[in-house]
N, C-alpha and C. Protein backbone atom coordinates (compact mmCIF):
# COMPACT_ATOMS: atom_id res chain seq x y z
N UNK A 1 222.55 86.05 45.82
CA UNK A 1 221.18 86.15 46.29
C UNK A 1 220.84 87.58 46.57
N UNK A 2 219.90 87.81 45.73
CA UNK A 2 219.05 89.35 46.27
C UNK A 2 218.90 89.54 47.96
N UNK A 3 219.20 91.12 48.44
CA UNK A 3 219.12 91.44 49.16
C UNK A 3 217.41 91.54 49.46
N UNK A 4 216.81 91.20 50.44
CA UNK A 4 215.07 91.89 50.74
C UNK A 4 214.98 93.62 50.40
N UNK A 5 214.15 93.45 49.56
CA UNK A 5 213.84 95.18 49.07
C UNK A 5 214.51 94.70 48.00
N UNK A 6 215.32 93.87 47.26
CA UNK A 6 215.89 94.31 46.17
C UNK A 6 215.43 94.11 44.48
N UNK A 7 215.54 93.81 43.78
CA UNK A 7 215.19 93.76 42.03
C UNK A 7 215.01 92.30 42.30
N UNK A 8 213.86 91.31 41.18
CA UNK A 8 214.07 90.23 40.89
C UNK A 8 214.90 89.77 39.69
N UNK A 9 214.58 89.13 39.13
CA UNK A 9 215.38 88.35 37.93
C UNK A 9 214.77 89.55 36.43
N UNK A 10 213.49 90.15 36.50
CA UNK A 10 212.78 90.75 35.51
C UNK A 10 213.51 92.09 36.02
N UNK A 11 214.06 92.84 37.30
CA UNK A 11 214.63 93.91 37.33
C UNK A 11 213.53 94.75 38.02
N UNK A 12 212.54 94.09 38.22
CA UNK A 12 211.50 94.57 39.17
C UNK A 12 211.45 95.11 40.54
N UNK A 13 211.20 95.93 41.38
CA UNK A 13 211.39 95.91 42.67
C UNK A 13 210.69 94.51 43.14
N UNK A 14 211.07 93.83 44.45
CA UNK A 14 210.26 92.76 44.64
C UNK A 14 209.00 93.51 45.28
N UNK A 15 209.00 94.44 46.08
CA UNK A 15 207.72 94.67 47.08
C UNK A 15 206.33 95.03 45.26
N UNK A 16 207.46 95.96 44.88
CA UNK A 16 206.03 96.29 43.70
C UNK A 16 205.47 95.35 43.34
N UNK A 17 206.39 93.92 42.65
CA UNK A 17 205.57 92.98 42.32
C UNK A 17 204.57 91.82 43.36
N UNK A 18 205.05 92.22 44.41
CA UNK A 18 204.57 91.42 45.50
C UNK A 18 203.08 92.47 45.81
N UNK A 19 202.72 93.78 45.60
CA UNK A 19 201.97 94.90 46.00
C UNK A 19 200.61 94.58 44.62
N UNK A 20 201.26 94.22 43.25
CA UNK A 20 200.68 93.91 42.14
C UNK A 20 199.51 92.36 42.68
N UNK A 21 200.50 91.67 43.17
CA UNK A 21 199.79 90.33 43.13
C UNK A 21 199.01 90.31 44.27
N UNK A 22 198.97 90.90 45.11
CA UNK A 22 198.34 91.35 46.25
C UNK A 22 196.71 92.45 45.61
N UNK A 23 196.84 93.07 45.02
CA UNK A 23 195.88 94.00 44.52
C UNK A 23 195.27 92.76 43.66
N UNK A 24 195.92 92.33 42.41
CA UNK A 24 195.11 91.05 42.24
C UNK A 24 193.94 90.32 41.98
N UNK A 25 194.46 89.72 43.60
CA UNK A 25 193.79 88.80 44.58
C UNK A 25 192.87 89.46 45.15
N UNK A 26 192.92 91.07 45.74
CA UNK A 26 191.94 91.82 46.04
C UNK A 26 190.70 91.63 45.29
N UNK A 27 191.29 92.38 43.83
CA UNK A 27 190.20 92.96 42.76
C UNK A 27 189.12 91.71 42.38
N UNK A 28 190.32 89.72 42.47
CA UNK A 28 189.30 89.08 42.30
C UNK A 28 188.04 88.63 43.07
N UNK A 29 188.63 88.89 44.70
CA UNK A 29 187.30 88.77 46.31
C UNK A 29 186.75 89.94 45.50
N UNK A 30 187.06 91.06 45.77
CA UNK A 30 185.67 91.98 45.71
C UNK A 30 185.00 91.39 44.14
N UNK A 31 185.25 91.01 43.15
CA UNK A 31 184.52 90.66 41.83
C UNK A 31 183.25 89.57 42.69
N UNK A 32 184.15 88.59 43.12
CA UNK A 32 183.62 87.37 43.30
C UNK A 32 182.17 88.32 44.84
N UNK A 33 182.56 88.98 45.11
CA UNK A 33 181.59 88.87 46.62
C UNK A 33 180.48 89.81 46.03
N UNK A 34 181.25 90.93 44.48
CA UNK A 34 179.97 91.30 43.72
C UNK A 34 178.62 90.25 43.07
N UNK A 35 179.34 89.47 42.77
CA UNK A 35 178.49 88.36 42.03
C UNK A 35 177.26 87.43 43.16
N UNK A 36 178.68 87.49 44.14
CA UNK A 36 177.65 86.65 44.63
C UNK A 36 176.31 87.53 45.62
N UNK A 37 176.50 88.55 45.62
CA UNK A 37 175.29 89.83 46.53
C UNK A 37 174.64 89.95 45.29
N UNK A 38 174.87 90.31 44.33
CA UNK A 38 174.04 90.03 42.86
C UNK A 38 172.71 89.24 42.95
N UNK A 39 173.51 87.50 43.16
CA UNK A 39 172.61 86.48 42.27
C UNK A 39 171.92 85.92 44.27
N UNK A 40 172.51 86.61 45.28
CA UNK A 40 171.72 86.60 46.72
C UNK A 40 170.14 87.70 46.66
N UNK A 41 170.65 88.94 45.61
CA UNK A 41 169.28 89.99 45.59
C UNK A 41 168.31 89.43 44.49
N UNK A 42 168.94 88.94 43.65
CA UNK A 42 167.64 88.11 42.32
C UNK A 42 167.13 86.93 43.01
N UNK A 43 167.66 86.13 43.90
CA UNK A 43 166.96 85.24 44.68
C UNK A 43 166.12 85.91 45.30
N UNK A 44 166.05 86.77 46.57
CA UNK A 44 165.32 87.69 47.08
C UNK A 44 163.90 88.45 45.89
N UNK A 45 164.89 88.96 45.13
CA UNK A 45 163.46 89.41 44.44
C UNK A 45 162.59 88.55 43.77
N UNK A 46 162.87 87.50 43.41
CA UNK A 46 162.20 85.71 42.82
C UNK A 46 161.14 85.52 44.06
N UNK A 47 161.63 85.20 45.17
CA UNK A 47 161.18 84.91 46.32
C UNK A 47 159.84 85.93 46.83
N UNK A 48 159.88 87.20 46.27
CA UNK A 48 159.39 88.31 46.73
C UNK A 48 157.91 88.53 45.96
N UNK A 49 158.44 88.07 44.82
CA UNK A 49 157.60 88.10 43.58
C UNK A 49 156.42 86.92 43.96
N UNK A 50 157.00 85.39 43.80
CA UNK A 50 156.19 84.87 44.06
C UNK A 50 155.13 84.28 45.13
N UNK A 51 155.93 85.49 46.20
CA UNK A 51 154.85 85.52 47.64
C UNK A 51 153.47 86.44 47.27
N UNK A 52 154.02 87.34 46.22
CA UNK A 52 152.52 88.46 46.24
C UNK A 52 152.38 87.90 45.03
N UNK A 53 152.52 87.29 43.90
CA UNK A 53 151.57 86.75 42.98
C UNK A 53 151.30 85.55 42.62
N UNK A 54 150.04 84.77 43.11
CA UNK A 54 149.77 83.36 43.12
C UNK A 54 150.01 82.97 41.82
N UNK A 55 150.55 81.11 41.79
CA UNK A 55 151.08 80.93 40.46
C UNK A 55 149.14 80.91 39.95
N UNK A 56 149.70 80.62 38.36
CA UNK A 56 148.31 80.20 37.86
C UNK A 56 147.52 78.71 38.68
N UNK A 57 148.41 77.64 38.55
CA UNK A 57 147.64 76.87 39.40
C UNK A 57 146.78 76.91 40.54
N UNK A 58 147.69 77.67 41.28
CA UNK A 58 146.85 78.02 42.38
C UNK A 58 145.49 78.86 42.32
N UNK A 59 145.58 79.65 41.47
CA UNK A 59 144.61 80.60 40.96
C UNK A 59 143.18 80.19 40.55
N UNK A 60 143.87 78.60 39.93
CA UNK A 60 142.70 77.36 39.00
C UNK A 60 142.39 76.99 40.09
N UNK A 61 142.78 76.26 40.52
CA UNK A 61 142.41 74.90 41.51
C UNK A 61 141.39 75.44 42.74
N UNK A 62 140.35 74.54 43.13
CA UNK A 62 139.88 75.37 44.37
C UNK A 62 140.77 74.56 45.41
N UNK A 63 139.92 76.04 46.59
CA UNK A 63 140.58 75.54 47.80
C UNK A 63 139.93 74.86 48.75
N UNK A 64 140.69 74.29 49.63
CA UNK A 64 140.02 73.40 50.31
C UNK A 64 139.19 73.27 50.95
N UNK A 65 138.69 74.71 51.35
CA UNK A 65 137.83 74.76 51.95
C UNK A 65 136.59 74.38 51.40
N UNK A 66 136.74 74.83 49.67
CA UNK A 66 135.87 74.50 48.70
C UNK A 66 135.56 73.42 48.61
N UNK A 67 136.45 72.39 48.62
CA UNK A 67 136.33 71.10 48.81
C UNK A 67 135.71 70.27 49.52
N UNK A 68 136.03 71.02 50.62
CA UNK A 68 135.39 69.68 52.51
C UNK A 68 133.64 70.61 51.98
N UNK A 69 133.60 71.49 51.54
CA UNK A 69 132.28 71.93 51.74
C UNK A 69 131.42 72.70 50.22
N UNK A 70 130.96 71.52 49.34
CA UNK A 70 130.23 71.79 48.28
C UNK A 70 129.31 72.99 48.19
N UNK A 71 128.73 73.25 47.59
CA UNK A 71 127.74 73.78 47.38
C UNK A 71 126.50 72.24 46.80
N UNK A 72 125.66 73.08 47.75
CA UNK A 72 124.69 71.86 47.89
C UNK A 72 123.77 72.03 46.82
N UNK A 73 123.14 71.01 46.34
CA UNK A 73 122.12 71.10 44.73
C UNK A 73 121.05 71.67 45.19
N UNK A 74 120.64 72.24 44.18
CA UNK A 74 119.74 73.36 44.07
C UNK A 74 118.27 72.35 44.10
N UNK A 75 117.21 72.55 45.31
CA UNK A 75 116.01 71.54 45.62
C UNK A 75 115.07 71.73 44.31
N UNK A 76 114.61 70.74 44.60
CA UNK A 76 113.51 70.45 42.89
C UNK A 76 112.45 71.43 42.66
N UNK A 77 112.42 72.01 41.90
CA UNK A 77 111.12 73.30 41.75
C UNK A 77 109.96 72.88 40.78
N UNK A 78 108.89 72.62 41.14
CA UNK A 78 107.19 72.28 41.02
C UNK A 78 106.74 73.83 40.61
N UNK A 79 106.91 73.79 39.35
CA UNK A 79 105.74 75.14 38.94
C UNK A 79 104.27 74.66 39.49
N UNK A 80 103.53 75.62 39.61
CA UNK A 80 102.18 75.63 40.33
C UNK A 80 101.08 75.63 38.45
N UNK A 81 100.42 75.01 38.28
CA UNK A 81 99.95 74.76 36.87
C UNK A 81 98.75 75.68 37.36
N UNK A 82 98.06 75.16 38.67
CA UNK A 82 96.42 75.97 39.25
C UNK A 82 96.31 75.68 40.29
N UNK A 83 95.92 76.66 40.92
CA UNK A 83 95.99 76.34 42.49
C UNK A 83 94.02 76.62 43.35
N UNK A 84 94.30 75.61 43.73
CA UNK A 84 92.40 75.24 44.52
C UNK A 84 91.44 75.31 43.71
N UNK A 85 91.77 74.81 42.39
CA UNK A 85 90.31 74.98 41.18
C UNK A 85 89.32 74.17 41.71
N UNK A 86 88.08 74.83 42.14
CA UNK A 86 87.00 74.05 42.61
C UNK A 86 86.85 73.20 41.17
N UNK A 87 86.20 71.99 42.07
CA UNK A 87 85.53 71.11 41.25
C UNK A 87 84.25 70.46 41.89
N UNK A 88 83.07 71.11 40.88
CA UNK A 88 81.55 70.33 41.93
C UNK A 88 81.14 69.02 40.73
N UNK A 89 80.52 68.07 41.34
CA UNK A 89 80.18 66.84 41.32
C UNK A 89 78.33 67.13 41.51
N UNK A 90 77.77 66.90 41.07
CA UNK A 90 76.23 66.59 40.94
C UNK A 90 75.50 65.21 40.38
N UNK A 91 75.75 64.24 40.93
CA UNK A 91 74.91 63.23 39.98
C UNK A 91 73.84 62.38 40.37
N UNK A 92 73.35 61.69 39.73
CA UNK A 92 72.31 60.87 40.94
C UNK A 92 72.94 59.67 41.41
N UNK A 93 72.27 59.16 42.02
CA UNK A 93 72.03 57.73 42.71
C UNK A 93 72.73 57.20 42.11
N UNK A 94 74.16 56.43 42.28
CA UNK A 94 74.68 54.70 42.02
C UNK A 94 75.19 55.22 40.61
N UNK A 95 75.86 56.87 40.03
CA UNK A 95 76.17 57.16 38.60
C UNK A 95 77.99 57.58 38.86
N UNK A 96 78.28 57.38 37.62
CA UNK A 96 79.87 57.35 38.03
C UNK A 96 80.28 59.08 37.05
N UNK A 97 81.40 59.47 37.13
CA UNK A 97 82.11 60.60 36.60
C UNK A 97 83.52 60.47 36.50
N UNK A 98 83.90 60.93 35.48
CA UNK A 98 85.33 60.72 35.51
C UNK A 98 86.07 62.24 35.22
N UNK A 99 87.18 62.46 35.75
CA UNK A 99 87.63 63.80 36.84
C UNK A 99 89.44 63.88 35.51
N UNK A 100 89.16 64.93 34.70
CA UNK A 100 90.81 64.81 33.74
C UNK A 100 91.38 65.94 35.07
N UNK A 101 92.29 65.52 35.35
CA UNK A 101 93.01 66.83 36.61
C UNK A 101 93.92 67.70 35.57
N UNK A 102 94.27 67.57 34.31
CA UNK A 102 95.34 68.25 33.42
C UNK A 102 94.62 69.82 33.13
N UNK A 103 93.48 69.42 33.42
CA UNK A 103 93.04 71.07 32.56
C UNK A 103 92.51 71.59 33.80
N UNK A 104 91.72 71.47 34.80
CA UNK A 104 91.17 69.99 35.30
C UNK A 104 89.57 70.32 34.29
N UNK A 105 88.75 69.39 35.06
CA UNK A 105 87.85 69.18 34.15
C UNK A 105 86.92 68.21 35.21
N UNK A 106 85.50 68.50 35.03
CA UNK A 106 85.11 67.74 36.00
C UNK A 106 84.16 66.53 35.44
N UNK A 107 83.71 66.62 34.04
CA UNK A 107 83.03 65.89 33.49
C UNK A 107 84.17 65.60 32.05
N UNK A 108 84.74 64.64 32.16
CA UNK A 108 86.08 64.18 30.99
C UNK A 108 85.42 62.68 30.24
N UNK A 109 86.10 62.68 29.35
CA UNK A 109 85.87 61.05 28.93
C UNK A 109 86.83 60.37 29.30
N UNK A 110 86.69 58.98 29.65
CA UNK A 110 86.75 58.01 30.25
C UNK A 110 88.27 57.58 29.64
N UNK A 111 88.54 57.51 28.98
CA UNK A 111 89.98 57.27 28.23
C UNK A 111 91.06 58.45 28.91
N UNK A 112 90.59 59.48 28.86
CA UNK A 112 91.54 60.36 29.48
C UNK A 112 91.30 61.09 30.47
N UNK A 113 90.40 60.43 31.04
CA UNK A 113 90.59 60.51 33.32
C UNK A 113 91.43 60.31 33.95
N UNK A 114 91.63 61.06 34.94
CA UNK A 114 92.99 60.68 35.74
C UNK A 114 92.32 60.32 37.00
N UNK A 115 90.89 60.45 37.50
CA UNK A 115 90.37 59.79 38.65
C UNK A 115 89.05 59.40 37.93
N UNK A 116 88.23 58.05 38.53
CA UNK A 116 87.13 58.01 38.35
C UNK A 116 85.77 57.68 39.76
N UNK A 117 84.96 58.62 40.15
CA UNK A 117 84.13 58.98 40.93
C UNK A 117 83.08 58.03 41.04
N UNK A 118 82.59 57.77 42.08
CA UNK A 118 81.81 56.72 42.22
C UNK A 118 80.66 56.81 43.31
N UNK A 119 79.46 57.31 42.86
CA UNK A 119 78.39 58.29 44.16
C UNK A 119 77.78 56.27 44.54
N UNK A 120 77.28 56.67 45.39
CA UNK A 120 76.37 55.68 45.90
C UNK A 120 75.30 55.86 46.50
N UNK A 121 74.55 55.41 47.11
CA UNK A 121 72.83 55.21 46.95
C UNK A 121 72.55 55.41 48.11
N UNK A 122 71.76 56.13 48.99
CA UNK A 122 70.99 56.02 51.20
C UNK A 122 72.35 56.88 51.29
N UNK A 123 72.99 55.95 52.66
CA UNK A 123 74.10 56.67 53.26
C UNK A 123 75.57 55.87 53.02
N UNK A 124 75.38 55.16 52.01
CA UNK A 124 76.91 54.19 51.98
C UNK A 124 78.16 55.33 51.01
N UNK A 125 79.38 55.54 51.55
CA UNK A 125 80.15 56.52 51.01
C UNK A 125 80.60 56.50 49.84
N UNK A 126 80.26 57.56 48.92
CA UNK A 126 81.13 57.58 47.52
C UNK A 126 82.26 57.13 47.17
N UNK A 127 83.11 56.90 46.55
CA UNK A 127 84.43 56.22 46.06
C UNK A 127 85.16 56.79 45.12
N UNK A 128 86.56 56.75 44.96
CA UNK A 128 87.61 57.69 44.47
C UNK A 128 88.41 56.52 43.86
N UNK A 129 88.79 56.23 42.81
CA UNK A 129 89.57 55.35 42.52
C UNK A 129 90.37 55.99 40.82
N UNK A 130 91.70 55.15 40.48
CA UNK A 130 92.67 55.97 39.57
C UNK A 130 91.58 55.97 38.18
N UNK A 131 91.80 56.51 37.47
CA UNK A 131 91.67 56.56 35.51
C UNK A 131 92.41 56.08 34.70
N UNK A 132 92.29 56.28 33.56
CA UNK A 132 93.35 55.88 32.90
C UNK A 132 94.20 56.39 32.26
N UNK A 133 94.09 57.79 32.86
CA UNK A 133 94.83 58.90 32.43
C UNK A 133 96.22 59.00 33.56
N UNK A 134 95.60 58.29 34.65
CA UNK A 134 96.69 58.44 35.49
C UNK A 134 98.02 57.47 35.23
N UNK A 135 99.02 58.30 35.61
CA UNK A 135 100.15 57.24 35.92
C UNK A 135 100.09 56.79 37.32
N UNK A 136 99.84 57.07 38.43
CA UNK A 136 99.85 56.70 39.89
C UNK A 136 99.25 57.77 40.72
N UNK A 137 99.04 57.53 41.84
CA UNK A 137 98.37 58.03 43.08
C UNK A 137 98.58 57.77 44.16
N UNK A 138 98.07 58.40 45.68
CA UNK A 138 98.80 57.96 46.95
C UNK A 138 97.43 57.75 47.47
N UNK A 139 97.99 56.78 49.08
CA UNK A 139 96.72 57.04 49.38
C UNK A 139 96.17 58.37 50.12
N UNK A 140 95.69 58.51 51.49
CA UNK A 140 95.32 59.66 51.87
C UNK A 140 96.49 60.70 52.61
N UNK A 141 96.49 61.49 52.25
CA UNK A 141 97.36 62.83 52.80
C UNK A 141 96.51 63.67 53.61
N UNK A 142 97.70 65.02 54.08
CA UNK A 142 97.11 65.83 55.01
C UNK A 142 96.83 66.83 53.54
N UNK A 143 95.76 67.65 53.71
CA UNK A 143 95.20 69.13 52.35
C UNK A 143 96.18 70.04 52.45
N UNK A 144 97.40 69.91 53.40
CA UNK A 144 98.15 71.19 53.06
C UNK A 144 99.58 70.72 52.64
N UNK A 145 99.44 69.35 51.91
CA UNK A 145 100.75 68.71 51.55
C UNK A 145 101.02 69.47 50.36
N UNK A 146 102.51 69.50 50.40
CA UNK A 146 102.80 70.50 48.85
C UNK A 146 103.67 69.45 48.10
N UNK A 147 104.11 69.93 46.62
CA UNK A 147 104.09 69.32 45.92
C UNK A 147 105.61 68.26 46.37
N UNK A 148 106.44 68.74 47.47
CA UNK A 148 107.62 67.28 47.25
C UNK A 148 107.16 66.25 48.30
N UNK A 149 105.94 67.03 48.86
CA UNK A 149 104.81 65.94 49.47
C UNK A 149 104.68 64.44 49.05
N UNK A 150 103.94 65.54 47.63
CA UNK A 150 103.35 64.78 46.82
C UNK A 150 103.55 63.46 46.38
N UNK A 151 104.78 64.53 46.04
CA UNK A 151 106.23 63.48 45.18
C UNK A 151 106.42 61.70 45.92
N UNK A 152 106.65 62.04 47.17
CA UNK A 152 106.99 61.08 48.10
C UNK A 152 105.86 60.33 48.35
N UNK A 153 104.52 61.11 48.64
CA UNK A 153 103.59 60.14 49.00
C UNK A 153 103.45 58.80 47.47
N UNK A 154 103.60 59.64 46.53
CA UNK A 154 102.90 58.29 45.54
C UNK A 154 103.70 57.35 45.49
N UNK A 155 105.20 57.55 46.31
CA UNK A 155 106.44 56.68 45.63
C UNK A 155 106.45 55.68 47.00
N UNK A 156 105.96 56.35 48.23
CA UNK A 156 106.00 55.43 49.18
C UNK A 156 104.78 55.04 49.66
N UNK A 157 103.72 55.83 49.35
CA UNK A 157 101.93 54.90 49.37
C UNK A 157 101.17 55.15 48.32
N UNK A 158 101.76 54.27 47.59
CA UNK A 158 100.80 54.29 46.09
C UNK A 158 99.52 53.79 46.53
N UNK A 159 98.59 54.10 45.56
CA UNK A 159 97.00 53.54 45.95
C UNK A 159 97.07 52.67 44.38
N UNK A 160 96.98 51.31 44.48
CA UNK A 160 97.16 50.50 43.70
C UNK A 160 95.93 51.21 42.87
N UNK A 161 96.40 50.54 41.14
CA UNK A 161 94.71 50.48 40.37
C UNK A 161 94.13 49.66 41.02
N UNK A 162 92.67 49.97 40.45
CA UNK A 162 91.99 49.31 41.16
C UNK A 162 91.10 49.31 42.58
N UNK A 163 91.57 49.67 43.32
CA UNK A 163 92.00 50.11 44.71
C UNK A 163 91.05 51.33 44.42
N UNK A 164 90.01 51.32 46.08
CA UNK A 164 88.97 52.53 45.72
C UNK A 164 89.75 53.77 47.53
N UNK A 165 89.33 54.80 47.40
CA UNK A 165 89.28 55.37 48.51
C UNK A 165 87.82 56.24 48.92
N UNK A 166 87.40 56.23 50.26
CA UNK A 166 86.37 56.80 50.48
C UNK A 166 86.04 58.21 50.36
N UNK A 167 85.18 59.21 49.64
CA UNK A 167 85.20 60.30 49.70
C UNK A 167 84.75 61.20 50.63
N UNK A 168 85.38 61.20 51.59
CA UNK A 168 84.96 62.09 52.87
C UNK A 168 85.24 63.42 52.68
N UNK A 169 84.79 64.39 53.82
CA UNK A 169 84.89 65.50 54.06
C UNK A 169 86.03 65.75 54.53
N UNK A 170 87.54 66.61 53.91
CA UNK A 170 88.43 66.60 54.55
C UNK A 170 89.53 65.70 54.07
N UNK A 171 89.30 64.42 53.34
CA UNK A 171 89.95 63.55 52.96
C UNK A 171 90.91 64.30 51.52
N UNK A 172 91.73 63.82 51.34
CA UNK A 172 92.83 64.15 50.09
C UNK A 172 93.99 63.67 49.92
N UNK A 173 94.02 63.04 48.65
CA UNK A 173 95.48 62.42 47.95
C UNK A 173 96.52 62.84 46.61
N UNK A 174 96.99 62.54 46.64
CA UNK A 174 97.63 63.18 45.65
C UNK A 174 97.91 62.13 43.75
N UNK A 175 97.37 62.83 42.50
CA UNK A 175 97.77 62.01 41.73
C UNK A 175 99.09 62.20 40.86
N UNK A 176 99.38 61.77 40.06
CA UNK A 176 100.45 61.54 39.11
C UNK A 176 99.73 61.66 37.99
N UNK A 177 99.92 62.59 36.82
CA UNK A 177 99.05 62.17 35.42
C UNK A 177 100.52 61.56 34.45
N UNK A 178 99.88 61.08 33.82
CA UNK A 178 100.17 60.44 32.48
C UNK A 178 100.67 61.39 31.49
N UNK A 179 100.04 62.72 31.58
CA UNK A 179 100.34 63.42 30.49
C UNK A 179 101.55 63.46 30.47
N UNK A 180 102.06 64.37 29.23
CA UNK A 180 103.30 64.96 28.89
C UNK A 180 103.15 66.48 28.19
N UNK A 181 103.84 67.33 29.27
CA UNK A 181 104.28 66.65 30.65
C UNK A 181 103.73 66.27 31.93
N UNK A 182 104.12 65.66 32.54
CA UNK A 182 103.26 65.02 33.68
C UNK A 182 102.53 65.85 35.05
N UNK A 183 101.70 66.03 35.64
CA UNK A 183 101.41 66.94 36.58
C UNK A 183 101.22 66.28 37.93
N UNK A 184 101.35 66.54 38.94
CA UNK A 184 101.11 66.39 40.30
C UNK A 184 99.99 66.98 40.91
N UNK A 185 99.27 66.63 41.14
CA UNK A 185 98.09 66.97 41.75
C UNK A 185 97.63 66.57 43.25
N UNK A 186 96.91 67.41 43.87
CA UNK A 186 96.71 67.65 45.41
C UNK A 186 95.17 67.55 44.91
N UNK A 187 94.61 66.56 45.50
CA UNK A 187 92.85 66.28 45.22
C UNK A 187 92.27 66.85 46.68
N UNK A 188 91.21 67.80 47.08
CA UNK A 188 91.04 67.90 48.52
C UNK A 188 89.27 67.40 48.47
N UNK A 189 88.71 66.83 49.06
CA UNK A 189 87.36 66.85 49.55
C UNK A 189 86.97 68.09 50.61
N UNK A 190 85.84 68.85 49.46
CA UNK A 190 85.96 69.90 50.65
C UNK A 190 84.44 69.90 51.11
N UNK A 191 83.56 68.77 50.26
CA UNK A 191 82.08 68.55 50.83
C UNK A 191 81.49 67.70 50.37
N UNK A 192 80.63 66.62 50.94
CA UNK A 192 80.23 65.48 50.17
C UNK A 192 78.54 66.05 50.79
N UNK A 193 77.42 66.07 49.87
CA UNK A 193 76.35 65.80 49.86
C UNK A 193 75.81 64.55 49.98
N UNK A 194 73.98 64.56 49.66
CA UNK A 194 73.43 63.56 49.11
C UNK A 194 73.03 63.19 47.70
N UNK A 195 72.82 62.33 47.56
CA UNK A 195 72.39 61.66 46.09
C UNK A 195 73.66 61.84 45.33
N UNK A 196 75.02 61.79 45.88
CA UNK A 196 75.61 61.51 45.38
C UNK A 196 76.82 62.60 44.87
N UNK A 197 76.41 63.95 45.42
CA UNK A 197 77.15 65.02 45.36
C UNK A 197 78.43 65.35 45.71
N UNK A 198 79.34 66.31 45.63
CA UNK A 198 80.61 66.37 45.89
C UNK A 198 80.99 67.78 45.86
N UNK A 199 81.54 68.19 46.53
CA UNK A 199 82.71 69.55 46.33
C UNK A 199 83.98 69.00 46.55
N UNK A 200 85.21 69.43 45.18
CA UNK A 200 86.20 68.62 45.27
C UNK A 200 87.13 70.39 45.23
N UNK A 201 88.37 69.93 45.70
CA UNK A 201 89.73 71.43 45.46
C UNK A 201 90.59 70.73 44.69
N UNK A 202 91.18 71.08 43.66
CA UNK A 202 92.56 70.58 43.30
C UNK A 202 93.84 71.82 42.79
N UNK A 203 95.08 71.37 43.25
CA UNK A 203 96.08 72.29 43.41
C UNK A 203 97.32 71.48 42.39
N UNK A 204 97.57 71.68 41.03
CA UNK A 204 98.18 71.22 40.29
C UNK A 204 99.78 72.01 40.07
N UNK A 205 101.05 70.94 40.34
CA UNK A 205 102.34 71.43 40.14
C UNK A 205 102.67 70.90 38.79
N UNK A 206 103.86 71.23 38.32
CA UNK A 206 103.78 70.29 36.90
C UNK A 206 105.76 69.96 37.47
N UNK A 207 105.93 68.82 37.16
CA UNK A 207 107.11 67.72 37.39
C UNK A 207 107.99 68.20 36.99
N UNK A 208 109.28 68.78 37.44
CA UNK A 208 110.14 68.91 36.85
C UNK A 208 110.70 67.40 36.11
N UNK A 209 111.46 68.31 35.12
CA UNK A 209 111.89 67.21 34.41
C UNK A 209 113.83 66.26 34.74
């Protein structure tokens, strides 16, 4: 049996070969603790990366805030077609007129009226009733209703055909025409005479579509 310190079977010192296998085992920890500080700093820089640059999804998608809180639709816009075109009325005793509001027009034919006028005789009150130009009408409004006024009055107080209203001083409704495209109209009474006379205002939007 070999003395300690002495040669092995290969003729080796033992410490050298014991000093060999020792270095080794070294060279393979430090390999291994390279690798692993390596693939610990590419995690880090992965990590680093995708804190300062949002993925694409995120980029797409809104956020939530977007979500709980729309953007609200854009309200309905009424171009103005003419605004307060007088309209005078002259006729005699117990004679009718019919009123096109599209151009407007104060003396129209009868097929394409959108109101038809109705004077009467002493002191009994003139009368306002639809054409046949109209698609609908309301009954009486306030003169400074604007056009999503309008809108609402004919849909929630239509003035049936048929159906007359009195022409007072001050009085005003709103019609609906027929045309295409269709117009909204603000009718105002701004003076009723005798024998049958009238001063009328009208303020025409045209419908969005």
């Amino acid at each position: 049996m070999d003395e300690p310190g002495g040669v092995d079977r290969s003729g080796r010192p033992r410490r050298s070969r014991r000093f060999g296998v020792a270095l080794a085992v070294l060279l393979s920890l430090v390999a291994l603790l390279a690798a692993a500080g390596s693939g610990f700093l590419s995690w880090r820089t992965l990590e680093t990366v995708k804190a300062i640059v949002p993925s694409p999804a995120a980029a797409i998608a809104p956020s939530a805030t977007a979500t709980e809180r729309p953007r609200p639709p854009d309200p309905a816009r009424y171009p103005v077609a003419y605004a307060k075109e007088p309209l005078r009325l002259d006729l005699v005793c117990a004679a009718v007129a019919h009123l096109d509001l599209d151009e407007p027009r104060a003396e129209a034919a009868e097929n394409l009226a959108d109101l038809r006028y109705e004077s009467r005789c002493g002191s009994e009150t003139p009368k306002l009733s639809l054409g046949a130009g109209a698609a609908a009408a309301s009954r009486q409004v306030s003169g400074d209703t604007d056009a999503p006024g309008c809108d609402r009055a004919v849909r929630t107080s239509p003035l049936g055909r048929g159906l007359q209203t009195e022409v007072r001083k001050g009085t005003a409704l709103c019609v609906l025409t027929a045309a295409v495209p269709a117009a909204l109209v603000l009718v105002e009474i701004i003076d009723v005479g005798g024998s049958g006379t009238a001063g009328l205002r009208a303020t025409s939007w045209q419908v969005p579509k």
